[in-house]
PDB file of N, CA and C in Angstrom:
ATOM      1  N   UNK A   1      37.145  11.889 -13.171  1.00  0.00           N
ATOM      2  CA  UNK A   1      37.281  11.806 -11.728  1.00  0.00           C
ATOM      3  C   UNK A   1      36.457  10.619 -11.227  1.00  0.00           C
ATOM      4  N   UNK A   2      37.210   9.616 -10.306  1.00  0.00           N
ATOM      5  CA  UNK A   2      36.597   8.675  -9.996  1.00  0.00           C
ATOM      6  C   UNK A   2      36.205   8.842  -8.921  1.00  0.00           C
ATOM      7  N   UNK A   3      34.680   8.577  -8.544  1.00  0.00           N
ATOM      8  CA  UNK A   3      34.365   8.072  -6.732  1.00  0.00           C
ATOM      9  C   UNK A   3      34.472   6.911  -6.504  1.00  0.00           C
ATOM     10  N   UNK A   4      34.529   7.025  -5.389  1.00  0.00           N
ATOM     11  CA  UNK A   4      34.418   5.490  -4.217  1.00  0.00           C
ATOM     12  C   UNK A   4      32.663   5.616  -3.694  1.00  0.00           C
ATOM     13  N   UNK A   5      31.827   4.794  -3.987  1.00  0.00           N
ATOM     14  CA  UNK A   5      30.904   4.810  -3.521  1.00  0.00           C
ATOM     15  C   UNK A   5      30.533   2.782  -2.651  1.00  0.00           C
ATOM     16  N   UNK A   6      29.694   2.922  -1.461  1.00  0.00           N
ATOM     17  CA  UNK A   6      29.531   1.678  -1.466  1.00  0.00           C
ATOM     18  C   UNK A   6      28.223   1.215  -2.089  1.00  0.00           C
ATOM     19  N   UNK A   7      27.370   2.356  -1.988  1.00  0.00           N
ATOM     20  CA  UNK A   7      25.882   1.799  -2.748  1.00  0.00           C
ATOM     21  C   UNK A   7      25.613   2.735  -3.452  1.00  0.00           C
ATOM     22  N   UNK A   8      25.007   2.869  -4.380  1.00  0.00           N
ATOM     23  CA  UNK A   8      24.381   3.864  -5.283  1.00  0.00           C
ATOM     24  C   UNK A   8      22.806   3.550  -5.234  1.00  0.00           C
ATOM     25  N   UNK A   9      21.947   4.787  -5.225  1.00  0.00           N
ATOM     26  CA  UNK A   9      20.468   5.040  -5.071  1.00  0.00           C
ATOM     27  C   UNK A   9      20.047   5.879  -6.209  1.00  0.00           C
ATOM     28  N   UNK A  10      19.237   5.428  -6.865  1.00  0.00           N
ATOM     29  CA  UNK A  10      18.873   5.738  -7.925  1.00  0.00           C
ATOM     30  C   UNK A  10      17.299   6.436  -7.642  1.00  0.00           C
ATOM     31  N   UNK A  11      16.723   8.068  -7.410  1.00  0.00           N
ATOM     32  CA  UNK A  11      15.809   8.094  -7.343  1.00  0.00           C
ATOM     33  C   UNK A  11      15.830   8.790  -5.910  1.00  0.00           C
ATOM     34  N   UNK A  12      15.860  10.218  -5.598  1.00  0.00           N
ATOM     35  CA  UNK A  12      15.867  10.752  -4.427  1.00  0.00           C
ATOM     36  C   UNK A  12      13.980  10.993  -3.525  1.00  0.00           C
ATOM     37  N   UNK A  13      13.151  10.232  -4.122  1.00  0.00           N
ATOM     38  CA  UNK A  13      11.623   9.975  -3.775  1.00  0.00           C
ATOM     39  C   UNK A  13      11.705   9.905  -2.238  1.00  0.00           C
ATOM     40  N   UNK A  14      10.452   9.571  -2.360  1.00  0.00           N
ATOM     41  CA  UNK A  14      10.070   8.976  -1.110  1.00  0.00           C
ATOM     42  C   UNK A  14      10.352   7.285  -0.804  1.00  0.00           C
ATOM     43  N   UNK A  15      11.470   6.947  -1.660  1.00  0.00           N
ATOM     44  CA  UNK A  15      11.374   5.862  -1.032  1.00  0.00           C
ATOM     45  C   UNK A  15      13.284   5.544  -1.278  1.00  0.00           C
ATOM     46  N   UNK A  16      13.686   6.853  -2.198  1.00  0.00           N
ATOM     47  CA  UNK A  16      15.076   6.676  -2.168  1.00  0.00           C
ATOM     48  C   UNK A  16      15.989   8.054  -1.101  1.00  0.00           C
ATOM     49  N   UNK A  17      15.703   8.773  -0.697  1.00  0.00           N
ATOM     50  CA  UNK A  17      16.108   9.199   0.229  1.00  0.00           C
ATOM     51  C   UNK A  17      16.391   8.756   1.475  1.00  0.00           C
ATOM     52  N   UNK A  18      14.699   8.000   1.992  1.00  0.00           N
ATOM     53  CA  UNK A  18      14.928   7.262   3.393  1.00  0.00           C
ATOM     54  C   UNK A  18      16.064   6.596   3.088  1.00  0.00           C
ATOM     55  N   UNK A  19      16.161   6.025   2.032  1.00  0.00           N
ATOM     56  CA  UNK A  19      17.400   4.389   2.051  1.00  0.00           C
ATOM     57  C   UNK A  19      18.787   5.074   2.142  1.00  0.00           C
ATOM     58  N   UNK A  20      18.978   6.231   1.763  1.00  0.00           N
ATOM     59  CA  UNK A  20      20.653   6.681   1.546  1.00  0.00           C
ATOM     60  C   UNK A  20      20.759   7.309   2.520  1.00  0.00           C
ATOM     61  N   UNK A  21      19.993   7.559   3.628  1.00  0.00           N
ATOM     62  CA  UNK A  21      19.890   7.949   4.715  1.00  0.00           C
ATOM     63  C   UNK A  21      20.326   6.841   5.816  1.00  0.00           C
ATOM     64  N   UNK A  22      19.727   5.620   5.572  1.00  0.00           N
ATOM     65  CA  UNK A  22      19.622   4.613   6.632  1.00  0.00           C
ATOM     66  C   UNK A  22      20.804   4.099   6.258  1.00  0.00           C
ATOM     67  N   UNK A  23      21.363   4.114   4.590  1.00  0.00           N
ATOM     68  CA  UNK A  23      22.926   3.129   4.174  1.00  0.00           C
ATOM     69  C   UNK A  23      24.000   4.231   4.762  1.00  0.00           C
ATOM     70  N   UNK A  24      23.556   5.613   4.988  1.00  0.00           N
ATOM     71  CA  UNK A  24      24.925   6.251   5.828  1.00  0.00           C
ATOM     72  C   UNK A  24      24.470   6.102   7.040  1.00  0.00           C
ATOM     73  N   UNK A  25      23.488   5.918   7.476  1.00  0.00           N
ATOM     74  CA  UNK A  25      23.828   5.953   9.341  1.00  0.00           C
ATOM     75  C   UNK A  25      24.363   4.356   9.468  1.00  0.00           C
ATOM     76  N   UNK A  26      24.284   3.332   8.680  1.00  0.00           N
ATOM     77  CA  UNK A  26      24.899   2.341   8.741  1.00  0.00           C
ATOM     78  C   UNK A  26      26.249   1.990   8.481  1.00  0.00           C
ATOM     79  N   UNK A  27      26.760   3.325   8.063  1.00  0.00           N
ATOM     80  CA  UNK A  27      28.305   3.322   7.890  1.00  0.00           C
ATOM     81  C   UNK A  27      28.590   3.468   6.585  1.00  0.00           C
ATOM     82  N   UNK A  28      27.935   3.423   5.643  1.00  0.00           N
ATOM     83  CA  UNK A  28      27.988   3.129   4.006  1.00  0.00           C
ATOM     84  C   UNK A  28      28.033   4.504   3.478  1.00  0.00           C
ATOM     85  N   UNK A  29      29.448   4.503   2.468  1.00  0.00           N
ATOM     86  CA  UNK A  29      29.403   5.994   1.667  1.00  0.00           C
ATOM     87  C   UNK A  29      28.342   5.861   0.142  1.00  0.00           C
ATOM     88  N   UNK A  30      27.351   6.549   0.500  1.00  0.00           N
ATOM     89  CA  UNK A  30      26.105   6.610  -0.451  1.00  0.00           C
ATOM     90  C   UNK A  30      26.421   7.713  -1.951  1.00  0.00           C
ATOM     91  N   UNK A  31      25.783   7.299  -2.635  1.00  0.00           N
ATOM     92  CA  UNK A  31      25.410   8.165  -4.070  1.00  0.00           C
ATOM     93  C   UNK A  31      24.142   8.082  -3.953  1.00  0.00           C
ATOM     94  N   UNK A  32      23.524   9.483  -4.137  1.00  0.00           N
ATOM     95  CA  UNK A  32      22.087   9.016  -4.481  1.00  0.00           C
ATOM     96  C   UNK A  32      21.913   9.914  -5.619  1.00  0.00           C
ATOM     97  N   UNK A  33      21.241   9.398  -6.384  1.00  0.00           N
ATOM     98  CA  UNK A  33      21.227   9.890  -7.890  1.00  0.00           C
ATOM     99  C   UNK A  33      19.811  10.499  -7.932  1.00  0.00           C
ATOM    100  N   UNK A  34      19.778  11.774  -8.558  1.00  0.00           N
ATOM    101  CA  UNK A  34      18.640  11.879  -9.040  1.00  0.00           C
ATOM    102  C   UNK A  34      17.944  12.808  -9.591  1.00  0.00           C
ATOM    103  N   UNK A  35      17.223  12.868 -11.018  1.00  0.00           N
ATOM    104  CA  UNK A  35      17.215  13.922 -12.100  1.00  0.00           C
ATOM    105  C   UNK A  35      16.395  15.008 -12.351  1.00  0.00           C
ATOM    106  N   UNK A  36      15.447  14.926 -10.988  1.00  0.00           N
ATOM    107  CA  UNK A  36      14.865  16.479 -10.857  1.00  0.00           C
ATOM    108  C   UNK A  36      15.084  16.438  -9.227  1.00  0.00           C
ATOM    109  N   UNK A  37      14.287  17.165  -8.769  1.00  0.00           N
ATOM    110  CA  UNK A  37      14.183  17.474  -7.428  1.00  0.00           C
ATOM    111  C   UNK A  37      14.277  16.603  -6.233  1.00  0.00           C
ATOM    112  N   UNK A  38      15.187  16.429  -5.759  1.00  0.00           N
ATOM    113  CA  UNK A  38      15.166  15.369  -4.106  1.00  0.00           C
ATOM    114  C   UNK A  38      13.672  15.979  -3.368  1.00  0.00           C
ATOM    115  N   UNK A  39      13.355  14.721  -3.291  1.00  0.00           N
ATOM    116  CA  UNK A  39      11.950  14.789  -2.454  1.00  0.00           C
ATOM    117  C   UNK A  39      10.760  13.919  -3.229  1.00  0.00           C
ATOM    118  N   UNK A  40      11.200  13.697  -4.299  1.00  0.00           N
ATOM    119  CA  UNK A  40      10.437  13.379  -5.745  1.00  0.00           C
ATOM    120  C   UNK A  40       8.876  13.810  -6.037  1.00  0.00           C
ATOM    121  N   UNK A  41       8.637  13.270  -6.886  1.00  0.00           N
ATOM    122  CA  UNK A  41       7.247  13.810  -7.441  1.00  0.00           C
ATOM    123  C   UNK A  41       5.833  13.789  -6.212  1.00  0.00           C
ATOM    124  N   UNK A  42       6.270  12.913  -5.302  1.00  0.00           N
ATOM    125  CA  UNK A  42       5.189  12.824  -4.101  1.00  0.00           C
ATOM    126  C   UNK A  42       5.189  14.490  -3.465  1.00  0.00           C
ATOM    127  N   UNK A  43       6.546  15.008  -2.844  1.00  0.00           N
ATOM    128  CA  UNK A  43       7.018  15.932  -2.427  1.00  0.00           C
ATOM    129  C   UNK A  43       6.331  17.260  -3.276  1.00  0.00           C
ATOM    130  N   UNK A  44       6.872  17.224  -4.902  1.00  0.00           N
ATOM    131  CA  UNK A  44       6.742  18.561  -5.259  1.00  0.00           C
ATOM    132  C   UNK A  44       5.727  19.078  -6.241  1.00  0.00           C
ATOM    133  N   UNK A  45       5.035  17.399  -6.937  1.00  0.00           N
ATOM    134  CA  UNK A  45       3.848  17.838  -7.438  1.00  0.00           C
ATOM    135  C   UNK A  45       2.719  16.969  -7.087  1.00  0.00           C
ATOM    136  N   UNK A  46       2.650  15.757  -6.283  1.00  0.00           N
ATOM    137  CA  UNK A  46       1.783  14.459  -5.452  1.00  0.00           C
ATOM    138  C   UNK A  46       1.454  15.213  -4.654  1.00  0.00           C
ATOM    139  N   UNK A  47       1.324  13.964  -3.941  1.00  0.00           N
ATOM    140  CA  UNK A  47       0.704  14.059  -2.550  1.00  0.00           C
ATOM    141  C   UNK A  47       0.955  15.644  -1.524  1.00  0.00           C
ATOM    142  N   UNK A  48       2.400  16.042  -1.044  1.00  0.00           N
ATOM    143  CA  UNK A  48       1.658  17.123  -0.698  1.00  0.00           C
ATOM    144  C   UNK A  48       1.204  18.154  -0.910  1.00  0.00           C
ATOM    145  N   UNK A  49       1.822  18.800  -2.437  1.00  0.00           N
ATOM    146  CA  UNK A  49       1.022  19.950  -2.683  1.00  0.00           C
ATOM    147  C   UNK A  49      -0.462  19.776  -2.796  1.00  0.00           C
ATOM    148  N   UNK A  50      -1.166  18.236  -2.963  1.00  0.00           N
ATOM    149  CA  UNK A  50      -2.516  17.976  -2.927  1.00  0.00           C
ATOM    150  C   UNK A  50      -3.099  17.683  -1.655  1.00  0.00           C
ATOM    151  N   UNK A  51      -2.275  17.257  -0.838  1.00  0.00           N
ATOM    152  CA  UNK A  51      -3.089  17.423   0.638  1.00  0.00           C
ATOM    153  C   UNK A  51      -2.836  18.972   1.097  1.00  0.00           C
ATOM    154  N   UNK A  52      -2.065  19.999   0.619  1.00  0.00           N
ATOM    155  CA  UNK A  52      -2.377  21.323   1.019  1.00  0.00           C
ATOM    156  C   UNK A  52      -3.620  22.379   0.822  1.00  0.00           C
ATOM    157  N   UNK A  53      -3.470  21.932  -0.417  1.00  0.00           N
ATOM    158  CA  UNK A  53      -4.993  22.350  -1.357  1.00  0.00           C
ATOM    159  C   UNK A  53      -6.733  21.900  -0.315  1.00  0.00           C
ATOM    160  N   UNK A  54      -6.364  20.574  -0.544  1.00  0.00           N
ATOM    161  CA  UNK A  54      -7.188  19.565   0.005  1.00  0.00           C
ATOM    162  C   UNK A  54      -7.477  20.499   1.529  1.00  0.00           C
ATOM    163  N   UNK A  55      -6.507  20.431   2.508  1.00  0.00           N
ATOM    164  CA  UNK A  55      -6.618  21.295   3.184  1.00  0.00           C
ATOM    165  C   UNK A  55      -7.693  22.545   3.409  1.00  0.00           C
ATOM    166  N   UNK A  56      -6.997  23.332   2.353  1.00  0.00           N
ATOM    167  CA  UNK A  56      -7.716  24.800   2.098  1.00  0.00           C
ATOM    168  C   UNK A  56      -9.107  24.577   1.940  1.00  0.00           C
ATOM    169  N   UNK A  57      -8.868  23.365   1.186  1.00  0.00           N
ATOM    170  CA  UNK A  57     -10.839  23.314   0.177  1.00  0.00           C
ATOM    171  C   UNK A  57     -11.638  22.407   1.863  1.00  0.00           C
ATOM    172  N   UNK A  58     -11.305  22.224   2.628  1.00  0.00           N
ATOM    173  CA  UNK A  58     -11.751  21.250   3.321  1.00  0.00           C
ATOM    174  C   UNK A  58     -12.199  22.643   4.631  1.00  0.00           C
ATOM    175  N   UNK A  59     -11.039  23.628   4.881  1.00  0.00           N
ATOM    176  CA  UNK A  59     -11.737  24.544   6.011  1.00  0.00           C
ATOM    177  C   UNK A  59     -12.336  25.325   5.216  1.00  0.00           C
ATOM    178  N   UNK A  60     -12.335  25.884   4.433  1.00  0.00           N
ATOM    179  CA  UNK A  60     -13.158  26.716   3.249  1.00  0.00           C
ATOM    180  C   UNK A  60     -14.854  25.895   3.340  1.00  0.00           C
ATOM    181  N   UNK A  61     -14.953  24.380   3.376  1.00  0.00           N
ATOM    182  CA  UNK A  61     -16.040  24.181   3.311  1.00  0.00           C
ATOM    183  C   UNK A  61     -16.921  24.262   5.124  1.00  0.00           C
ATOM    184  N   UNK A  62     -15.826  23.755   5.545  1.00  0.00           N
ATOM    185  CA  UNK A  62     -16.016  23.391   7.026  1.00  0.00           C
ATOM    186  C   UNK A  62     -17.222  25.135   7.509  1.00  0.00           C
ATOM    187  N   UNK A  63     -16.479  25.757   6.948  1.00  0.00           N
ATOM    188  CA  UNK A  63     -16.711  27.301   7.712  1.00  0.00           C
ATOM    189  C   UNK A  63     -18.187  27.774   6.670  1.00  0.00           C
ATOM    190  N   UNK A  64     -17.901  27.573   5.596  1.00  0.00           N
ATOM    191  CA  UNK A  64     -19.526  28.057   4.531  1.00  0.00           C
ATOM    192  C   UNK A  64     -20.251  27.006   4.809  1.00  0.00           C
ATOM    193  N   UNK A  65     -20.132  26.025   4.870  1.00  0.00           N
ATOM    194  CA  UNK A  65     -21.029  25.080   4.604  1.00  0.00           C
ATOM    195  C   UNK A  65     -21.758  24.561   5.761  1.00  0.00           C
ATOM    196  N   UNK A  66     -20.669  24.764   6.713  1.00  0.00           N
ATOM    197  CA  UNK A  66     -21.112  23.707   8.108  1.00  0.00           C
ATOM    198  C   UNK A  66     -20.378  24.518   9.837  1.00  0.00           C
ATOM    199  N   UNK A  67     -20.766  25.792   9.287  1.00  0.00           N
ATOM    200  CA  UNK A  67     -20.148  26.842  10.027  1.00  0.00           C
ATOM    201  C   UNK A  67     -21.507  26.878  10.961  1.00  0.00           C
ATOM    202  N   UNK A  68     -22.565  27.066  10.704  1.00  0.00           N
ATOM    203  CA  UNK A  68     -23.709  27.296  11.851  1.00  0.00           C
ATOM    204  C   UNK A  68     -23.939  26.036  12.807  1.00  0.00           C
ATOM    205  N   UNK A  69     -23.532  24.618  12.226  1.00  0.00           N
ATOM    206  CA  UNK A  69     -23.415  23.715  13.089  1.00  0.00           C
ATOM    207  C   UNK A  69     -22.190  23.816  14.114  1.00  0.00           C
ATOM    208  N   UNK A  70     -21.519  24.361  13.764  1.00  0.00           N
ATOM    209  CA  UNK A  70     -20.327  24.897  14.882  1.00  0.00           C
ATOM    210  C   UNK A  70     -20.307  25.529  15.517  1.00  0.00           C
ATOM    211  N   UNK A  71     -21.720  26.795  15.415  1.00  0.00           N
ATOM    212  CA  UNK A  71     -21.778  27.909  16.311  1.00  0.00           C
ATOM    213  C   UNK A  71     -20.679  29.036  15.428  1.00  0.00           C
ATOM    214  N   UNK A  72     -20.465  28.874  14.279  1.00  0.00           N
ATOM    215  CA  UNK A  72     -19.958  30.198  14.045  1.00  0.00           C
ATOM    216  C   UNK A  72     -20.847  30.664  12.600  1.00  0.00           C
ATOM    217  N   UNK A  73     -20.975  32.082  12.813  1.00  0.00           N
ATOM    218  CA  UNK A  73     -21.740  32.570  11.563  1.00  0.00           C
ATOM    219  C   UNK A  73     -20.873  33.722  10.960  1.00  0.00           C
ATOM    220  N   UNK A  74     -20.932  32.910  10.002  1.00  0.00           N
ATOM    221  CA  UNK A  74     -20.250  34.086   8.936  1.00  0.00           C
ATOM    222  C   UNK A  74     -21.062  34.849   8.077  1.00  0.00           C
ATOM    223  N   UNK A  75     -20.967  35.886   7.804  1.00  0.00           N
ATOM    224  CA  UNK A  75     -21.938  36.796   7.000  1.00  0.00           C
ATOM    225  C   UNK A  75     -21.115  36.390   5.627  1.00  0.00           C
ATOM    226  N   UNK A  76     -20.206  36.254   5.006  1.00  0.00           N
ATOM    227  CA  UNK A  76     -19.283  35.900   3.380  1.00  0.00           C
ATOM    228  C   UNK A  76     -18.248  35.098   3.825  1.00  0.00           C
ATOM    229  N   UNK A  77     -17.728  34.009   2.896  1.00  0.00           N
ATOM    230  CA  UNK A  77     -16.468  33.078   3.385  1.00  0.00           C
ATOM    231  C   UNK A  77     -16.121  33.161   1.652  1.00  0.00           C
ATOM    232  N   UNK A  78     -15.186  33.801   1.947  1.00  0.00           N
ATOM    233  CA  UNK A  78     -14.724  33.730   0.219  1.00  0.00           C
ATOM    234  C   UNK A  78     -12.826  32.876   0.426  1.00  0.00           C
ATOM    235  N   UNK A  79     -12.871  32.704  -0.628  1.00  0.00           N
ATOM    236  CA  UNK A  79     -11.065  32.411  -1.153  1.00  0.00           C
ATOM    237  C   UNK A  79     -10.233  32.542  -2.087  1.00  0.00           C
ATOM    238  N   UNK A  80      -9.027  32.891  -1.778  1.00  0.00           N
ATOM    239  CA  UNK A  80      -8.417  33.582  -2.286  1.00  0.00           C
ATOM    240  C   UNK A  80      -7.093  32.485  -2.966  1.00  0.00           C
ATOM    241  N   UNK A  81      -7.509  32.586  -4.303  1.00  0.00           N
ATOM    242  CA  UNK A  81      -6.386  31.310  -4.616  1.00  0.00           C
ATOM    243  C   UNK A  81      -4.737  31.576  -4.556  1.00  0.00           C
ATOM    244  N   UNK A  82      -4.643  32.448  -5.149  1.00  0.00           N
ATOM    245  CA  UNK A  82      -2.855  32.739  -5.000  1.00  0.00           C
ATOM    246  C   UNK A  82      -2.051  32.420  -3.690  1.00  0.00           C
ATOM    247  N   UNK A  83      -3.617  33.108  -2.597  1.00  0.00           N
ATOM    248  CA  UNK A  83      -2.981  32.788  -1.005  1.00  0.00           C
ATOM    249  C   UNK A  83      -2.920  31.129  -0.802  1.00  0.00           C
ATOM    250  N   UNK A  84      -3.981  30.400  -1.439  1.00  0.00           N
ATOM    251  CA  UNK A  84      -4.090  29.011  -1.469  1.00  0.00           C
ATOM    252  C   UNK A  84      -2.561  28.524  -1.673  1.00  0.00           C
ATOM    253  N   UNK A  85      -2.698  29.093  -3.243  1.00  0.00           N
ATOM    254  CA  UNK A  85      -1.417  28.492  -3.750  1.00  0.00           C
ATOM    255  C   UNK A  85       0.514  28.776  -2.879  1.00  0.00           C
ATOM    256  N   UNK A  86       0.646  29.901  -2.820  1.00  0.00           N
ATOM    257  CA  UNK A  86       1.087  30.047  -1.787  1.00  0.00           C
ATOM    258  C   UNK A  86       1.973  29.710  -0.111  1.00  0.00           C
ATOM    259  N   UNK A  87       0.416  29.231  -0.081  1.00  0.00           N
ATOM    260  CA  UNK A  87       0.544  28.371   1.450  1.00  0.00           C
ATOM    261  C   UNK A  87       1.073  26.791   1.176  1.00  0.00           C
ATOM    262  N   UNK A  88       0.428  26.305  -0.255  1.00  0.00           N
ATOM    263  CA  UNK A  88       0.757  25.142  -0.750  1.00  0.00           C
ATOM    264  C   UNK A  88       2.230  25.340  -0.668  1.00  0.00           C
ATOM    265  N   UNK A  89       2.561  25.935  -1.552  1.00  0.00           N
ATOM    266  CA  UNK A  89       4.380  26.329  -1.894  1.00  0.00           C
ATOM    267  C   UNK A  89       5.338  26.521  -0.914  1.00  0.00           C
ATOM    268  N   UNK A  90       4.678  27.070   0.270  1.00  0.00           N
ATOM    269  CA  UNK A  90       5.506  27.132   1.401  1.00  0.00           C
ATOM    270  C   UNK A  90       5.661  25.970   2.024  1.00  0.00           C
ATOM    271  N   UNK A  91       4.326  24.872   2.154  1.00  0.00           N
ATOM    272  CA  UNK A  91       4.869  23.632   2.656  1.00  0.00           C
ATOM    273  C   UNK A  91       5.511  22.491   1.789  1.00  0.00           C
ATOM    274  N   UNK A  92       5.520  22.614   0.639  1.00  0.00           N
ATOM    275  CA  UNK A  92       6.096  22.063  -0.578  1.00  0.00           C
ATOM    276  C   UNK A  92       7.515  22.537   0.462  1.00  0.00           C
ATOM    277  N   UNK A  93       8.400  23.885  -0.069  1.00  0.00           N
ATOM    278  CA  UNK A  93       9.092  24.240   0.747  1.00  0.00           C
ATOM    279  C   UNK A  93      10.036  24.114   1.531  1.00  0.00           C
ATOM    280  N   UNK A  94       9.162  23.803   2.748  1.00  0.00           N
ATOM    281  CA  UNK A  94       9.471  23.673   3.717  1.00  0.00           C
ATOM    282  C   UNK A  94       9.654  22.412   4.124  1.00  0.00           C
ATOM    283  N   UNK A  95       9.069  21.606   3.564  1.00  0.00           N
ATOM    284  CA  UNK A  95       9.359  20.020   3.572  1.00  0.00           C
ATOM    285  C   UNK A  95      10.614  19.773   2.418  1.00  0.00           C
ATOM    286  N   UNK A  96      10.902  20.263   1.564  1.00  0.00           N
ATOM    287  CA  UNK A  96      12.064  19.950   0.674  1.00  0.00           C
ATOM    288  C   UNK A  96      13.056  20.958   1.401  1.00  0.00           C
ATOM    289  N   UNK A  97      13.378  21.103   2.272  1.00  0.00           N
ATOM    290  CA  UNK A  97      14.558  22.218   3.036  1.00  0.00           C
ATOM    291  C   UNK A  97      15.192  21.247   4.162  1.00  0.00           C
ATOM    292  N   UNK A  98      13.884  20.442   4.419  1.00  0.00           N
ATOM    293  CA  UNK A  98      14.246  19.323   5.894  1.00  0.00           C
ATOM    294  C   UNK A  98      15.044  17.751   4.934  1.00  0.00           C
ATOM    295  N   UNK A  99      14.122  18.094   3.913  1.00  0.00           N
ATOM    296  CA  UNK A  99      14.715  16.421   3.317  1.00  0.00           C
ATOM    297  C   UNK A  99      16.167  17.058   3.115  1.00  0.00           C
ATOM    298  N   UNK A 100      16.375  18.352   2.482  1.00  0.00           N
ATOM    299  CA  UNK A 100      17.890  18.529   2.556  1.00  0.00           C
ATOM    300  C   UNK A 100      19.050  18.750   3.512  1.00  0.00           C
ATOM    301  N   UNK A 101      18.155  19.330   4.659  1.00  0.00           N
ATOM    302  CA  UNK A 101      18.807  19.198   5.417  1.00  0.00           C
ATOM    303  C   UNK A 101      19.234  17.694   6.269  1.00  0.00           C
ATOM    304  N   UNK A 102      18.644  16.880   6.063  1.00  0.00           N
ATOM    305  CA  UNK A 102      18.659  15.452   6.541  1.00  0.00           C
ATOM    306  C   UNK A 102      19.692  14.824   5.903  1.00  0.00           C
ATOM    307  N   UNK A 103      19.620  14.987   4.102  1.00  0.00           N
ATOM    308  CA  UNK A 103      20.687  14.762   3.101  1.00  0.00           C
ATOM    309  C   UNK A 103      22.354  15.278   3.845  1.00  0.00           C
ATOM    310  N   UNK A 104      22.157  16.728   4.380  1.00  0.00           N
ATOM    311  CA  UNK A 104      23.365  16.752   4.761  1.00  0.00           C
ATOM    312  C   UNK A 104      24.303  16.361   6.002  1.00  0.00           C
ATOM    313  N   UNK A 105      22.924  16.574   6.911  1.00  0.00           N
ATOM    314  CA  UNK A 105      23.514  16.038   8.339  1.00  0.00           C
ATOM    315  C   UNK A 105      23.915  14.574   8.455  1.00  0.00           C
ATOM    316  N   UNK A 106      23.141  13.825   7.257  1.00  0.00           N
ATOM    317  CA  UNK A 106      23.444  12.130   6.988  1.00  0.00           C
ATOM    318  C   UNK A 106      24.691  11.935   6.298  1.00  0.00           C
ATOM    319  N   UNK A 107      25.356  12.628   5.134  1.00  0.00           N
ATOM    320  CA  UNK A 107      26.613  13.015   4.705  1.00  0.00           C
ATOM    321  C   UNK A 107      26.060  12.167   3.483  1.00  0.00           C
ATOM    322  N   UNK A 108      24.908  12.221   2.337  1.00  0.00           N
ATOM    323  CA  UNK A 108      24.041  11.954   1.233  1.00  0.00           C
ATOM    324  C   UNK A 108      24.785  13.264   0.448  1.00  0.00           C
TER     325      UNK A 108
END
């Protein structure tokens, strides 16, 4: 079975999605190729599952560490990793649901 494509994108990342996005709102019937997950490695194991974490570990310290300079006192600040992990996974998620949905409303 043959397609008609006008460009082919190799690499559904962060830097090949935007483009098959911008070559169909420009009129162009797109292929975008790509051999694990649309969103790429920034999306599902980079950057944001590590700025989620990052996150967690950052109010986790904010509140034990530097909680009486804020006026709040905590008697225990514990954490709970699964919930960590979790919360990570949901915005992992939830950000790969929008890139797909973008994929479709763009006709990618």
């Amino acid at each position: 079975m043959a397609a008609d494509f006008d460009v082919a994108i190799l690499g559904g990342g962060m830097g090949g999605y935007p483009a098959a996005i911008r070559a169909s709102q420009l009129g162009l019937k797109v292929a975008l190729v790509e051999s694990d997950k649309l969103g790429g490695t920034c999306l599902h194991v980079g950057c944001i599952p590590t700025k989620a974490l990052l996150e967690s570990s950052e109010l986790y310290h904010r509140v034990a560490v530097r909680g009486q300079e804020f006026g709040i006192a905590a008697e225990s600040v514990a954490f709970d990793y699964p919930r960590i992990a979790a919360r990570r996974d949901a915005v992992v998620n939830q950000l790969f649901k929008g890139v797909q949905y973008l994929m479709k409303k763009n006709k990618v």
